[in-house]
C-alpha atoms as a PDB file:
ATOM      1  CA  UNK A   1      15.255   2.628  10.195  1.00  0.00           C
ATOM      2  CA  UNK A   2      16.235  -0.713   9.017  1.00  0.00           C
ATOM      3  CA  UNK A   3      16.875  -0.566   5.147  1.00  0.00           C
ATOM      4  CA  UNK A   4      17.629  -4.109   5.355  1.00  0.00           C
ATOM      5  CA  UNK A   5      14.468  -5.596   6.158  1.00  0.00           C
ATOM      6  CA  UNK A   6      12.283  -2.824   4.356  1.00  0.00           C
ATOM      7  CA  UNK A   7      14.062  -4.519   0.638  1.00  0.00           C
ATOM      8  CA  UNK A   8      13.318  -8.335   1.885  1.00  0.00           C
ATOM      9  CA  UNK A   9      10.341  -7.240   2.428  1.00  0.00           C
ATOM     10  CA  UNK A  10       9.961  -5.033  -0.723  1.00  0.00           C
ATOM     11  CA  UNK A  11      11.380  -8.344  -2.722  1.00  0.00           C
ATOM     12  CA  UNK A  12       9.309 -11.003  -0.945  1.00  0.00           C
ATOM     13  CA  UNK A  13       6.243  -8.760  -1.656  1.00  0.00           C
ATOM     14  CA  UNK A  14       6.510  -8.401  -4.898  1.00  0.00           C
ATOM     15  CA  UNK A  15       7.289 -11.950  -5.463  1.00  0.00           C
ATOM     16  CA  UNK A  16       3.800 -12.897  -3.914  1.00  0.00           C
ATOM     17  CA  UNK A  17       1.960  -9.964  -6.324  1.00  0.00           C
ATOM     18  CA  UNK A  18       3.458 -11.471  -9.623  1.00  0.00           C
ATOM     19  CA  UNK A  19       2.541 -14.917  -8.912  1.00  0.00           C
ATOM     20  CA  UNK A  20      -1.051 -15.876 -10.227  1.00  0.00           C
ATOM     21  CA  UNK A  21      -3.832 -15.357  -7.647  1.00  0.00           C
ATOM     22  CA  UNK A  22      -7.275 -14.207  -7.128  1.00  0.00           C
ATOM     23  CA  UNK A  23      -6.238 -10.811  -6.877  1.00  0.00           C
ATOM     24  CA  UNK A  24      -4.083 -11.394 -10.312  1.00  0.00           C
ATOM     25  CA  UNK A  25      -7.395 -13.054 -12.586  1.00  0.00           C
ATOM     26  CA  UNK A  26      -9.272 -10.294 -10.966  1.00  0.00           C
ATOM     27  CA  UNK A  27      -7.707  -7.733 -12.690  1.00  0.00           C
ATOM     28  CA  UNK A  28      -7.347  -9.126 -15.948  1.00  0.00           C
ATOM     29  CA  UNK A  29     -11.173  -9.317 -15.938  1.00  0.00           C
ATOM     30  CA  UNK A  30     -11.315  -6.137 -14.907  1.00  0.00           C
ATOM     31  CA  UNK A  31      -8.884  -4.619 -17.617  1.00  0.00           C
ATOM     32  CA  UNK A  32      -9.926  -6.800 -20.389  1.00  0.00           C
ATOM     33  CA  UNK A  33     -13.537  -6.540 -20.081  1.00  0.00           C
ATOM     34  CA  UNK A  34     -14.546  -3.092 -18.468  1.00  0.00           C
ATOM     35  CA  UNK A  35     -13.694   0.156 -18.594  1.00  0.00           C
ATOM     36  CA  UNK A  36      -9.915   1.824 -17.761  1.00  0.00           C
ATOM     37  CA  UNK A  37     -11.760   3.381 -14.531  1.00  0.00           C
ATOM     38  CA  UNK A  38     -13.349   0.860 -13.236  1.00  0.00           C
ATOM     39  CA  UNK A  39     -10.150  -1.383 -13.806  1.00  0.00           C
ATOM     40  CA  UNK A  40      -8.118   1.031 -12.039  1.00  0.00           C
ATOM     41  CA  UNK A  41     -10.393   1.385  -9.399  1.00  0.00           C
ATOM     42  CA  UNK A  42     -10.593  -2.601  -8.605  1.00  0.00           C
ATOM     43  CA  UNK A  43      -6.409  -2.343  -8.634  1.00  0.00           C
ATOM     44  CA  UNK A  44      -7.100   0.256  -5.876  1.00  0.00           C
ATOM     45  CA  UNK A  45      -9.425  -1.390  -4.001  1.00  0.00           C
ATOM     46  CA  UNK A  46      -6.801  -4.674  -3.771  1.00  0.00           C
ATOM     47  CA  UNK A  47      -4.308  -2.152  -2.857  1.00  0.00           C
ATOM     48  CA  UNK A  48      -6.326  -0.537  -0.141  1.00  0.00           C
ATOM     49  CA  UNK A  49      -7.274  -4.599   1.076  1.00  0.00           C
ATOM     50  CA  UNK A  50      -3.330  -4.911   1.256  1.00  0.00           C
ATOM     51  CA  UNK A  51      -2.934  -1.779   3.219  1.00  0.00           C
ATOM     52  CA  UNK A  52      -5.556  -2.990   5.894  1.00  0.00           C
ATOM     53  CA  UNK A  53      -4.280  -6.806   5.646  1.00  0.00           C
ATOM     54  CA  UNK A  54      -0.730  -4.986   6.397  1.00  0.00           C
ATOM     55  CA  UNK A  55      -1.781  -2.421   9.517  1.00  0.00           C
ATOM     56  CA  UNK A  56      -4.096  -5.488  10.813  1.00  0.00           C
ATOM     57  CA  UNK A  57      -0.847  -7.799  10.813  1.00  0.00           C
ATOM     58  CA  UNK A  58       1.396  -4.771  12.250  1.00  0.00           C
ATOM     59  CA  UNK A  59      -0.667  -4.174  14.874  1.00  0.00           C
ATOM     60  CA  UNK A  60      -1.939  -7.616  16.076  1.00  0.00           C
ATOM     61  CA  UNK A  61      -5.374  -7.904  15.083  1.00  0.00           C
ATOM     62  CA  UNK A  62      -4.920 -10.325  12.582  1.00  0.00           C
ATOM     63  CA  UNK A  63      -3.076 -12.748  15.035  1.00  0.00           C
ATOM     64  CA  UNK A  64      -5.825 -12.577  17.469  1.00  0.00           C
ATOM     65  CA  UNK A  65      -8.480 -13.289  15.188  1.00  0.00           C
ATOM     66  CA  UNK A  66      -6.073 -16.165  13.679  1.00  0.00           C
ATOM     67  CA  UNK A  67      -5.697 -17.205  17.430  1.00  0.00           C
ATOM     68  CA  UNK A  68      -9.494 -17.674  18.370  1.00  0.00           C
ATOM     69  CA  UNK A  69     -10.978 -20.637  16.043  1.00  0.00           C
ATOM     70  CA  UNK A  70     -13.942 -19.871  16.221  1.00  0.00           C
ATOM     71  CA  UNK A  71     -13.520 -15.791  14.676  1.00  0.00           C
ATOM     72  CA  UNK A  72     -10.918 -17.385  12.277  1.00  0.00           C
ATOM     73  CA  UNK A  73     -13.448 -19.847  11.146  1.00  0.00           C
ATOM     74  CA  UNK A  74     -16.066 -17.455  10.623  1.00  0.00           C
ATOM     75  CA  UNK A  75     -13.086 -15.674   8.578  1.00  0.00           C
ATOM     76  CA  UNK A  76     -12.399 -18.467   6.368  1.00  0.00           C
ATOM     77  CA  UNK A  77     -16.604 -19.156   5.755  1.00  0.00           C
ATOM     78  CA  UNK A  78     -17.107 -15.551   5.259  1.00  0.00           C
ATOM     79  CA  UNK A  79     -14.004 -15.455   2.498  1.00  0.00           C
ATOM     80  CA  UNK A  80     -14.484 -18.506   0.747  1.00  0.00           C
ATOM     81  CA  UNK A  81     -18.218 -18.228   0.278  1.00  0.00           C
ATOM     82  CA  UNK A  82     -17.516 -14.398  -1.332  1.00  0.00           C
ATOM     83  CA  UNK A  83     -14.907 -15.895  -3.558  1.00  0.00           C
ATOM     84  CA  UNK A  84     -17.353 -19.243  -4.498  1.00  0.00           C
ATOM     85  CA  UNK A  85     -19.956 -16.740  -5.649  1.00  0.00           C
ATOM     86  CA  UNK A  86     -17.404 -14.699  -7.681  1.00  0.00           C
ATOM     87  CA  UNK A  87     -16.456 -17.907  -9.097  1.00  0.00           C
ATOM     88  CA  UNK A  88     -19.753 -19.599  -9.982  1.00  0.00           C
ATOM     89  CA  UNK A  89     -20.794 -16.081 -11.635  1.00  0.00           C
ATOM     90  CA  UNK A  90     -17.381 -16.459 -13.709  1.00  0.00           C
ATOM     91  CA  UNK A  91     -18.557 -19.570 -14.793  1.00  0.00           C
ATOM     92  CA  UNK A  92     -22.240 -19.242 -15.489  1.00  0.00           C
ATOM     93  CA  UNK A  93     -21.210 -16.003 -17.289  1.00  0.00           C
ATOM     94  CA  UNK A  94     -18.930 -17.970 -19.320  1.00  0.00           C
ATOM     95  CA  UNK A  95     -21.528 -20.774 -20.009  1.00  0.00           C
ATOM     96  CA  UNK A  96     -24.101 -18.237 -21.117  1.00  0.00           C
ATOM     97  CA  UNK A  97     -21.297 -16.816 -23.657  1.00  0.00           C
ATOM     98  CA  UNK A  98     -20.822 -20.387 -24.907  1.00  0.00           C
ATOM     99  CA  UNK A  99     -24.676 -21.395 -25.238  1.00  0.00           C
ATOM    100  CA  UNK A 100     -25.617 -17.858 -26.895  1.00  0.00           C
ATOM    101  CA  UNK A 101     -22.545 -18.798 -29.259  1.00  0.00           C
ATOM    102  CA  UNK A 102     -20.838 -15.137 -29.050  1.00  0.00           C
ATOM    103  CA  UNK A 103     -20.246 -13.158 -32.057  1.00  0.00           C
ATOM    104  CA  UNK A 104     -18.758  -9.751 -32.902  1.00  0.00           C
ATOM    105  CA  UNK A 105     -22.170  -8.266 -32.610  1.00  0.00           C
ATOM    106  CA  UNK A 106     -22.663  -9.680 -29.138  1.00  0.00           C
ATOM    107  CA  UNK A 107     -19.431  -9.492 -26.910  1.00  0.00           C
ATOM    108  CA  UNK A 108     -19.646  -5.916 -26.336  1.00  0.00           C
ATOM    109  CA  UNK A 109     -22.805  -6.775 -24.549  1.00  0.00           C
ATOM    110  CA  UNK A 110     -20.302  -8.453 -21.208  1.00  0.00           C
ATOM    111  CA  UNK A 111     -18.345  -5.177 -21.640  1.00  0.00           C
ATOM    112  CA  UNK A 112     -19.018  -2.302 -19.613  1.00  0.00           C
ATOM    113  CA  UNK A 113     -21.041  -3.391 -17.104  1.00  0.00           C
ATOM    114  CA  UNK A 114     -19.251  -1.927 -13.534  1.00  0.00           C
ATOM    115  CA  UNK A 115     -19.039   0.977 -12.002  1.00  0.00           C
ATOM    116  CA  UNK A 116     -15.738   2.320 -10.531  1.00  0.00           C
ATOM    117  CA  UNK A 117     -17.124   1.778  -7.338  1.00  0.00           C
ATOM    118  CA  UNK A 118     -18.378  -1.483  -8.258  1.00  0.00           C
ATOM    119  CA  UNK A 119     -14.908  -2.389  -9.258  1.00  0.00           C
ATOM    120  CA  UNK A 120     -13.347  -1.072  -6.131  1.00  0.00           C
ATOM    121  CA  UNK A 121     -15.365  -3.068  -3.687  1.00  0.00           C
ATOM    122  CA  UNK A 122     -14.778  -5.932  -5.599  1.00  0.00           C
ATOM    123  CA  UNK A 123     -11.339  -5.396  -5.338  1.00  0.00           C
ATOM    124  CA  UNK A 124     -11.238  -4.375  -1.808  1.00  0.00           C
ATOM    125  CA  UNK A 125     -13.089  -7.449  -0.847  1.00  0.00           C
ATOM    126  CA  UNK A 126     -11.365 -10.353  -2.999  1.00  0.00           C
ATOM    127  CA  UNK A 127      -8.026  -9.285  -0.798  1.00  0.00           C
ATOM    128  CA  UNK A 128      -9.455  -8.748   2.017  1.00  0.00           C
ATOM    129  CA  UNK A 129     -11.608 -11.256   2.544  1.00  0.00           C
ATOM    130  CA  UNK A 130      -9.068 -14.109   1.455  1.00  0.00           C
ATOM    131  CA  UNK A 131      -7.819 -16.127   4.524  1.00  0.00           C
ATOM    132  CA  UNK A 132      -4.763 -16.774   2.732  1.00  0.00           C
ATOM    133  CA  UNK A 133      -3.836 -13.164   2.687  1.00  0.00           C
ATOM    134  CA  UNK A 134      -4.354 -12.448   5.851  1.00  0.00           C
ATOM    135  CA  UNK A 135      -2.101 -15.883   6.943  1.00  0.00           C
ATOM    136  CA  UNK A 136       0.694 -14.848   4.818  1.00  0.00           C
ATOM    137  CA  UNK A 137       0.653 -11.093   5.905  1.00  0.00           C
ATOM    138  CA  UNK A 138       0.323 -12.760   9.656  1.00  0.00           C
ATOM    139  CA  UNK A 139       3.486 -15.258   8.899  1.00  0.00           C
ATOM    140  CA  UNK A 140       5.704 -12.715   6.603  1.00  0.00           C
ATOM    141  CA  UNK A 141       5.565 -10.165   9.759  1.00  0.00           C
ATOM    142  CA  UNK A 142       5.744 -12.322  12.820  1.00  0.00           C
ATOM    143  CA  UNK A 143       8.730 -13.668  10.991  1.00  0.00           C
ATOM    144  CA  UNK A 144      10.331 -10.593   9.870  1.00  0.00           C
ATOM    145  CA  UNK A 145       9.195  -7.688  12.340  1.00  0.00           C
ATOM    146  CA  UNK A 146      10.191  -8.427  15.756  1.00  0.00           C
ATOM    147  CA  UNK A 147       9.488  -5.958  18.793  1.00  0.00           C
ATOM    148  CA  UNK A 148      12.550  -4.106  18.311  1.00  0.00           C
ATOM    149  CA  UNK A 149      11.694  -2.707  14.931  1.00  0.00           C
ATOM    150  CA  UNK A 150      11.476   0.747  14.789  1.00  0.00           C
ATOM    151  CA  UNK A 151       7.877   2.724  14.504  1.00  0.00           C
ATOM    152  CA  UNK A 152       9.220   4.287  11.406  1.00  0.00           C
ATOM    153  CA  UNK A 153      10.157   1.120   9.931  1.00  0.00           C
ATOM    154  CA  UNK A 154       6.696  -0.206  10.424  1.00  0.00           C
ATOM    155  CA  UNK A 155       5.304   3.164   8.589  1.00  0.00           C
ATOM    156  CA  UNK A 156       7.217   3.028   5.668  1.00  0.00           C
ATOM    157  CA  UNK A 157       6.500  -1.201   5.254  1.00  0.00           C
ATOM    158  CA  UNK A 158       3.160  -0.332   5.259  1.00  0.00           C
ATOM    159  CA  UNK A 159       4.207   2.450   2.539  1.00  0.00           C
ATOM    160  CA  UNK A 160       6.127   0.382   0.578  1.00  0.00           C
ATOM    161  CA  UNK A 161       3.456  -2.263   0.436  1.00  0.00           C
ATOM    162  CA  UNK A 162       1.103  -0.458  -0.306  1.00  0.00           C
ATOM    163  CA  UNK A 163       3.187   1.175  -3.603  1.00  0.00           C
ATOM    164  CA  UNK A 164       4.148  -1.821  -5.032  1.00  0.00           C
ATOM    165  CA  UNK A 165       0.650  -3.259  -4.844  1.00  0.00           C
ATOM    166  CA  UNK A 166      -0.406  -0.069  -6.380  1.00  0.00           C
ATOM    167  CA  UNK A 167       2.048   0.387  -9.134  1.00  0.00           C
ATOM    168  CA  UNK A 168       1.555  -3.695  -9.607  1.00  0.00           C
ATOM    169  CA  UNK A 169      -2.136  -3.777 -10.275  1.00  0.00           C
ATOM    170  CA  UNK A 170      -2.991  -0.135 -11.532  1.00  0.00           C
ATOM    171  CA  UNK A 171      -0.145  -0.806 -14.510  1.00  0.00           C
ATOM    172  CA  UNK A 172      -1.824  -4.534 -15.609  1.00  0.00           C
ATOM    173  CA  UNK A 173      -5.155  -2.159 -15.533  1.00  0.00           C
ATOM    174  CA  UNK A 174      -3.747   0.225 -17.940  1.00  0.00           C
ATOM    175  CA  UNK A 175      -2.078  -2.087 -20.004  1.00  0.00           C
ATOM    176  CA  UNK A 176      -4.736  -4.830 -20.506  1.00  0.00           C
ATOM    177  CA  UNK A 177      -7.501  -1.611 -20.611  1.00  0.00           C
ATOM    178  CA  UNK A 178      -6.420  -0.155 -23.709  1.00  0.00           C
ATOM    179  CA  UNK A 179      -9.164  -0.218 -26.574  1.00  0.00           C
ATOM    180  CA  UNK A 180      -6.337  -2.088 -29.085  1.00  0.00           C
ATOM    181  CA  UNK A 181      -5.627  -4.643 -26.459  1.00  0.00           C
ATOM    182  CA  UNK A 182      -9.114  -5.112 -25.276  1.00  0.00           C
ATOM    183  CA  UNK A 183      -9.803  -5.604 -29.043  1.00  0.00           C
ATOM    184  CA  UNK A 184      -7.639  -8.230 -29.976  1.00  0.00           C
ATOM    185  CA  UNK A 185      -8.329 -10.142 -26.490  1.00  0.00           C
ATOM    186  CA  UNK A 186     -12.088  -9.871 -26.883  1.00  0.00           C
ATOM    187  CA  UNK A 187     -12.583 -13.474 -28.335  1.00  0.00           C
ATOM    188  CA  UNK A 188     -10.756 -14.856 -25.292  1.00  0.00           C
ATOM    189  CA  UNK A 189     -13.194 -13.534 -22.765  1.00  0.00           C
ATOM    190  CA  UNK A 190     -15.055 -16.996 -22.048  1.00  0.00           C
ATOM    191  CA  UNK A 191     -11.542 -18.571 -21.890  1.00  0.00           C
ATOM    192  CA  UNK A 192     -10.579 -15.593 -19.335  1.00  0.00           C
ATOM    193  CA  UNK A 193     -14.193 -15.919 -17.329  1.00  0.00           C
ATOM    194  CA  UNK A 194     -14.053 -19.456 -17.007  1.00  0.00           C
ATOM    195  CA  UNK A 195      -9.943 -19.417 -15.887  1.00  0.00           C
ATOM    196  CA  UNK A 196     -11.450 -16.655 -13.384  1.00  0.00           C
ATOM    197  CA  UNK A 197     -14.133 -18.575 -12.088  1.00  0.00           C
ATOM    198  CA  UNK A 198     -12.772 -22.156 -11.783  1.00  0.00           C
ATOM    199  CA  UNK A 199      -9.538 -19.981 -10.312  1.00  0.00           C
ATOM    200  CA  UNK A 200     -11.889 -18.433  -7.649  1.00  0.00           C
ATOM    201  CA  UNK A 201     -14.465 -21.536  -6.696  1.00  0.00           C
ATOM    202  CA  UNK A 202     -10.680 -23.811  -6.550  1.00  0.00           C
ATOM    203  CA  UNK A 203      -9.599 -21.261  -3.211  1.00  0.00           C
ATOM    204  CA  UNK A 204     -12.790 -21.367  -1.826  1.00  0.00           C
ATOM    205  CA  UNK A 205     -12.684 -25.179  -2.086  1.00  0.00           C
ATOM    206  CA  UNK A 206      -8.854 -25.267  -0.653  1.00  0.00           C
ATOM    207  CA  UNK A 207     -10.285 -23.114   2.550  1.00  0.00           C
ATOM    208  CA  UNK A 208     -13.244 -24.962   3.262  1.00  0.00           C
ATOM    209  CA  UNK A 209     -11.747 -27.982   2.953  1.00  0.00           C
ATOM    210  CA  UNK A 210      -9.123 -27.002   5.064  1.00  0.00           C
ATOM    211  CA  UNK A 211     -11.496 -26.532   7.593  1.00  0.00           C
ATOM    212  CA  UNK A 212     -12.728 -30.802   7.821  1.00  0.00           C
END
């Protein structure tokens, strides 16, 4: 088993999970906004995404679907119009909160409003359907795990991956999804929609335009 590359891998990954991203904002919504369960559940379902971006890379699958343009560009469509919809809805939502003028009587109305399941596919499907995840999964492990590695190493990347994106997102869920905190960040929900949204419709944008 090579230790070595499991902790640049380990390091590199969690590198890409702290820096701000779809999966990041999506969270935070989650956490600030809905309830502890369904925020851990959406932290799941990125982490399960992660898992299958991970086995998909290990495998091959992702670099044949990366190789043919026209799957890959079916890919990209398919991601960025999922992520454009989550983004518009940020928005309007956060519009709608503006023109109704919120007050204390209102806000808990945009509380509460998923399921746990509803979080988890949302989760599931905001990693996994990002072309950018799958591309940096696809160039981290064609860089890094080389036909000599080790079946075991492979299993315990895709372990390790998978824990870190776990203990990443399900601690920002409890965190943020505490009634105090939720409390004293419930005034900033337009500003956290509309960061969401513009977030989300700005990397559908990138990968359709990256596609003229």
């Amino acid at each position: 088993m090579d230790l070595s590359l499991l902790l640049s891998l380990a390091v590199i990954h969690s590198v890409a999970l702290a820096s701000p991203g779809p999966d990041f904002a999506l969270v935070v919504k989650m956490a600030s906004q809905e309830r502890r369960g369904t925020a851990i559940a959406s932290a799941i379902g990125i982490s399960v995404a992660i898992l299958l971006h991970t086995l998909l890379s290990l495998t091959g699958v992702s670099l044949l679907i990366k190789s043919s343009d026209s799957i890959f560009i079916i890919v990209q469509l398919a991601g960025a119009s999922y992520l454009g919809w989550m983004g518009l809805n940020a928005i309007i939502s956060t519009l709608r909160n503006y023109k109704a003028g919120m007050t204390d009587k209102e806000s808990p109305q945009i509380f509460n409003q998923l399921t746990p399941k509803q979080g988890f596919m949302q989760g599931l499907y905001t990693n996994l359907l990002n072309p950018k995840a799958m591309v940096f999964f696809i160039t981290l492990f064609s860089a890094m795990i080389t036909p000599e590695v080790s079946l075991a190493t492979k299993v315990c990347a895709a372990i390790i991956l998978l824990s870190l994106s776990l203990f990443w997102f399900v601690l920002i869920a409890l965190v943020l999804s505490k009634p105090a905190i939720q409390r004293k960040i419930r005034h900033a929900t337009p500003a956290i929609n509309l960061l969401t949204g513009l977030l989300f419709t700005g990397v559908a944008i990138m990968i359709v335009s990256g596609l003229m």
